[in-house]
C-alpha atoms as a PDB file:
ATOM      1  CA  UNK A   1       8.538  18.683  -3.617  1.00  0.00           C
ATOM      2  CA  UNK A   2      12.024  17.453  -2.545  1.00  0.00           C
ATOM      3  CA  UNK A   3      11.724  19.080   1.361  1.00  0.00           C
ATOM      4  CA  UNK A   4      13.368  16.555   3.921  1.00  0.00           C
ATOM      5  CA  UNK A   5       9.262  15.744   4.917  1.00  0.00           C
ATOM      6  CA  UNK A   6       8.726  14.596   1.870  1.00  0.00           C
ATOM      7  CA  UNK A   7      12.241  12.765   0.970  1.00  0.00           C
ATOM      8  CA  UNK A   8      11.146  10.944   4.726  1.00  0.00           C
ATOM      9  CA  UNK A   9       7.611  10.287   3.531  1.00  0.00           C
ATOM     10  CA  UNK A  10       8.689   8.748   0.283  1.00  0.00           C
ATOM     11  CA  UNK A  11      11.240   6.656   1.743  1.00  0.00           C
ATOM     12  CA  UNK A  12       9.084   5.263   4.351  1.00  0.00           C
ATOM     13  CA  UNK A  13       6.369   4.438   2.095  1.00  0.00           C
ATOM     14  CA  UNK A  14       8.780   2.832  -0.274  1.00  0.00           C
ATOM     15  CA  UNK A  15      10.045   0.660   2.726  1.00  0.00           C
ATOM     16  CA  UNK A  16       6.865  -0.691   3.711  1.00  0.00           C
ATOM     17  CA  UNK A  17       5.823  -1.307   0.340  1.00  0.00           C
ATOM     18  CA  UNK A  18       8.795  -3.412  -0.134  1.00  0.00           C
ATOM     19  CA  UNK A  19       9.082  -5.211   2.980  1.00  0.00           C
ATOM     20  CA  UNK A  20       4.884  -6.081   3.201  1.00  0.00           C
ATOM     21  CA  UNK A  21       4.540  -6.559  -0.206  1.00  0.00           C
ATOM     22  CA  UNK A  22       7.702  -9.162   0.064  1.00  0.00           C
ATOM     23  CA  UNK A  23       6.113 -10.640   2.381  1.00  0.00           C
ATOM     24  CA  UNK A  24       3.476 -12.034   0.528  1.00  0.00           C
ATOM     25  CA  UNK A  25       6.062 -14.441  -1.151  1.00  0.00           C
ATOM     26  CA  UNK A  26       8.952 -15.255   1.919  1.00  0.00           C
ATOM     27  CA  UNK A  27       6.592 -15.154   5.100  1.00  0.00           C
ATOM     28  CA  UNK A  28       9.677 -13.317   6.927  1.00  0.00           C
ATOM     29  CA  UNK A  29       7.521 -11.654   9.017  1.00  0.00           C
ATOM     30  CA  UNK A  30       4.557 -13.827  10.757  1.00  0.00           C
ATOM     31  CA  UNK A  31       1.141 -12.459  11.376  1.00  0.00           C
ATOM     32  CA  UNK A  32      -1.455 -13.713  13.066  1.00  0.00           C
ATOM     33  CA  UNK A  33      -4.124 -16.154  11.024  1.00  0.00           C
ATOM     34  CA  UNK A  34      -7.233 -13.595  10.848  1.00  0.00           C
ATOM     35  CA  UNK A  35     -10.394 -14.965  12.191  1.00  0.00           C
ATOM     36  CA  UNK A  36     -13.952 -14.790  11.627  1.00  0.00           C
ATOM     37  CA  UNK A  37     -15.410 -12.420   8.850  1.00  0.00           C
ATOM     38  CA  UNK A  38     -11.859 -11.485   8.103  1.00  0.00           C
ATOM     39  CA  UNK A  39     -10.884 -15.231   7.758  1.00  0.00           C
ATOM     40  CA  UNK A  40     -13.483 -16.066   5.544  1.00  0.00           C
ATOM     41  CA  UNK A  41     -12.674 -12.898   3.711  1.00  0.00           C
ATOM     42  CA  UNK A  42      -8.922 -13.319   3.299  1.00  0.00           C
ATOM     43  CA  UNK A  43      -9.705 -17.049   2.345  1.00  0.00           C
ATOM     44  CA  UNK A  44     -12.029 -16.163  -0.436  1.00  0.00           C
ATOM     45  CA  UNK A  45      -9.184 -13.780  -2.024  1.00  0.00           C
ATOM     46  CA  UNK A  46      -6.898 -16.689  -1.642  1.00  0.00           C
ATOM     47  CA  UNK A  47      -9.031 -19.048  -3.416  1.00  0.00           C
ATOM     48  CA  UNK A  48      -8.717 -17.161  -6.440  1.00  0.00           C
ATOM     49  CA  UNK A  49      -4.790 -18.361  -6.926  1.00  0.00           C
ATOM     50  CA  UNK A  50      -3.976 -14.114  -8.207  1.00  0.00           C
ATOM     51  CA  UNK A  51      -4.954 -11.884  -5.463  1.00  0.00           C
ATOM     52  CA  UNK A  52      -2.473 -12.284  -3.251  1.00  0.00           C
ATOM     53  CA  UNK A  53       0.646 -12.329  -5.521  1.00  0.00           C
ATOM     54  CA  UNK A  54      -0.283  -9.700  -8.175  1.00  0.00           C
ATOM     55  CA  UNK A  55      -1.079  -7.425  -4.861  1.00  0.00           C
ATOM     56  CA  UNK A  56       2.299  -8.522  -3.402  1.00  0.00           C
ATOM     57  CA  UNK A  57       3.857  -7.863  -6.841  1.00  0.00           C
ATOM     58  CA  UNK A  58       2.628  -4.135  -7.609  1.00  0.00           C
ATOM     59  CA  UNK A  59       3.234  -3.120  -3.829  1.00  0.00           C
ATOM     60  CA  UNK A  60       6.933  -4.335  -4.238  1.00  0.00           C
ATOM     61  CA  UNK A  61       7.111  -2.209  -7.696  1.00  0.00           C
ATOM     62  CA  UNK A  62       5.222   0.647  -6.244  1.00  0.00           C
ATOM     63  CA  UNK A  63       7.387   0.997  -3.223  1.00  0.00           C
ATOM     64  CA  UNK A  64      10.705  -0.033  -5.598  1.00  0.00           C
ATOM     65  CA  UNK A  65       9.720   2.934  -7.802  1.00  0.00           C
ATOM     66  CA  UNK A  66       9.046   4.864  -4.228  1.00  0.00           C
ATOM     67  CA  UNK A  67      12.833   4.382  -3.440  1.00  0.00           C
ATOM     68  CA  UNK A  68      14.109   4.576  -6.581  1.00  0.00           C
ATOM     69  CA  UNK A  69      12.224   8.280  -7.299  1.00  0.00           C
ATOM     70  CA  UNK A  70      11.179   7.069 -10.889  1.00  0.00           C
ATOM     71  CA  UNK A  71       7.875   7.363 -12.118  1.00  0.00           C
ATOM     72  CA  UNK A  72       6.705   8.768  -8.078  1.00  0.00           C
ATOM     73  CA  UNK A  73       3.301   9.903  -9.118  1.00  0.00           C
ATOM     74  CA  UNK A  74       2.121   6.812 -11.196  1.00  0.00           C
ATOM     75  CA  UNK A  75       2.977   5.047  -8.402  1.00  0.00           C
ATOM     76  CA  UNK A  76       1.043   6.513  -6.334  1.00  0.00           C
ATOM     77  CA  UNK A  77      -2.001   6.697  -8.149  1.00  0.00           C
ATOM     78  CA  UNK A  78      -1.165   3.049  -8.618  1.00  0.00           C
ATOM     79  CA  UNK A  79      -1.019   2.419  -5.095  1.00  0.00           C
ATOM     80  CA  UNK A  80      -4.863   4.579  -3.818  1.00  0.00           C
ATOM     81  CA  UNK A  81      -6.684   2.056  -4.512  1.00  0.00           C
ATOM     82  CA  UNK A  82      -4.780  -1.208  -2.162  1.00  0.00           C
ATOM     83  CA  UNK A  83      -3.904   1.389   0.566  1.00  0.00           C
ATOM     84  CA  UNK A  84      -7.570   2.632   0.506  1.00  0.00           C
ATOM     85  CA  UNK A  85      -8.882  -1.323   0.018  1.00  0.00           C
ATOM     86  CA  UNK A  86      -6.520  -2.522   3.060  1.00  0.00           C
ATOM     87  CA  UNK A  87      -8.100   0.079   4.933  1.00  0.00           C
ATOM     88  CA  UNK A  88     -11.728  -1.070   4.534  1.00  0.00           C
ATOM     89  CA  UNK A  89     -10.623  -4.420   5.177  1.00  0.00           C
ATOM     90  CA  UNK A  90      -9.479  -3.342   8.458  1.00  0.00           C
ATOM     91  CA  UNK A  91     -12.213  -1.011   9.459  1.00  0.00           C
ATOM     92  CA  UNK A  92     -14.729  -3.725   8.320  1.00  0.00           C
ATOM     93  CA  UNK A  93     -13.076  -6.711   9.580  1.00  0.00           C
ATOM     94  CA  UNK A  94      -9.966  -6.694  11.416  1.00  0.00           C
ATOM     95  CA  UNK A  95     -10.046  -3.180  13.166  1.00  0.00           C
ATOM     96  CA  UNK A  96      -6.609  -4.164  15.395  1.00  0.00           C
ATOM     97  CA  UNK A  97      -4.731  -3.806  12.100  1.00  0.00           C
ATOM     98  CA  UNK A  98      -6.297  -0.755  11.326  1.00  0.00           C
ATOM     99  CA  UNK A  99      -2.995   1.910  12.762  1.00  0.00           C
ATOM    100  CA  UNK A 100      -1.152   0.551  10.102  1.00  0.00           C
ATOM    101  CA  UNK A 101      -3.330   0.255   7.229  1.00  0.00           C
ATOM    102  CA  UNK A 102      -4.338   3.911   8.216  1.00  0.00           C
ATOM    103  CA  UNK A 103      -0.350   5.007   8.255  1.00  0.00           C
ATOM    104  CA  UNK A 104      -0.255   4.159   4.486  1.00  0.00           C
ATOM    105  CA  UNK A 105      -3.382   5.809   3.463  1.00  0.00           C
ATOM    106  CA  UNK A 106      -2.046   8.692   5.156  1.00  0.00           C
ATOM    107  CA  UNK A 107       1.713   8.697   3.614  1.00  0.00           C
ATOM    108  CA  UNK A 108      -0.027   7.728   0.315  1.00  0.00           C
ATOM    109  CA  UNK A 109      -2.321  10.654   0.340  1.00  0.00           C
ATOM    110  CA  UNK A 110       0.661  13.448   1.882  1.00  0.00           C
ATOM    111  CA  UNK A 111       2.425  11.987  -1.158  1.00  0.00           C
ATOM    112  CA  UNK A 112      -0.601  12.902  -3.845  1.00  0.00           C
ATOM    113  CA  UNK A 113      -0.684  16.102  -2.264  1.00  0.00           C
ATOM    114  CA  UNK A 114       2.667  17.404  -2.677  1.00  0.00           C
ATOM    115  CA  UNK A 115       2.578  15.456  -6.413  1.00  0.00           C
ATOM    116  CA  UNK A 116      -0.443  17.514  -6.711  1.00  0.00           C
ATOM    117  CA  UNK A 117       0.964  19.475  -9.866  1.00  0.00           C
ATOM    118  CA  UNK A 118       1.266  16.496 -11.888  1.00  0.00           C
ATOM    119  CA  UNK A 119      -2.254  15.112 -11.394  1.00  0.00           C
ATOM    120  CA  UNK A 120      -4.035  18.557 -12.718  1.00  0.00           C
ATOM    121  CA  UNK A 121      -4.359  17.651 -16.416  1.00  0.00           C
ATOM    122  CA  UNK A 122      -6.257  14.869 -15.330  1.00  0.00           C
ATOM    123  CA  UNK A 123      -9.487  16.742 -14.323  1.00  0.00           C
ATOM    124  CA  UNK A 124      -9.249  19.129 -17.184  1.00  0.00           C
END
């Protein structure tokens, strides 16, 4: 479990977690409004007042716990749900976005596999 692959993996992860999920609360890095279905999507979410930050809050934990190598598997079980929910959104409604979205579902799920130990006694 501690190969250099997976020490990389991790790390990255963690970083994107942190810097994205940051994001949500400085606006350091600017993205283009969405449009359309994804618009009216994204605006809905917003409308609610807790999406957004409680989603910018766990990824900044999940990837802080990422970086930190504390508590590894919860956060990733933590984290299969938004990587798997970002990339719907993007299939469904912003497919330009949908590289990235699709590099997190992928380091998320290289990460459950080589956690996979740890997540037996859940399915006995």
């Amino acid at each position: 479990m501690n190969s250099q692959f997976t020490l990389l993996v991790r790390i990255t992860l963690g970083i994107l977690l942190v810097v994205f999920g940051s994001n949500n609360f400085l606006h350091f890095i600017p993205l283009p409004p969405p449009t359309g279905s994804a618009a009216d999507f994204m605006n809905s979410l917003g409308a609610t007042g807790y999406i957004f930050p409680v989603v910018g809050i766990l990824e900044v934990i999940i990837g802080a716990m990422l970086l930190i190598k504390k508590w590894v598997a919860f956060a990733l079980i933590l984290l299969a749900p938004i990587s798997i929910n970002i990339l719907l959104f993007h299939l469904f409604l912003d497919i330009p976005g949908v590289s990235a979205a699709l590099l997190v579902v992928v380091l998320n799920t290289i990460m459950i596999y080589k956690h996979w130990k740890q997540y037996i006694p859940l399915f006995h």
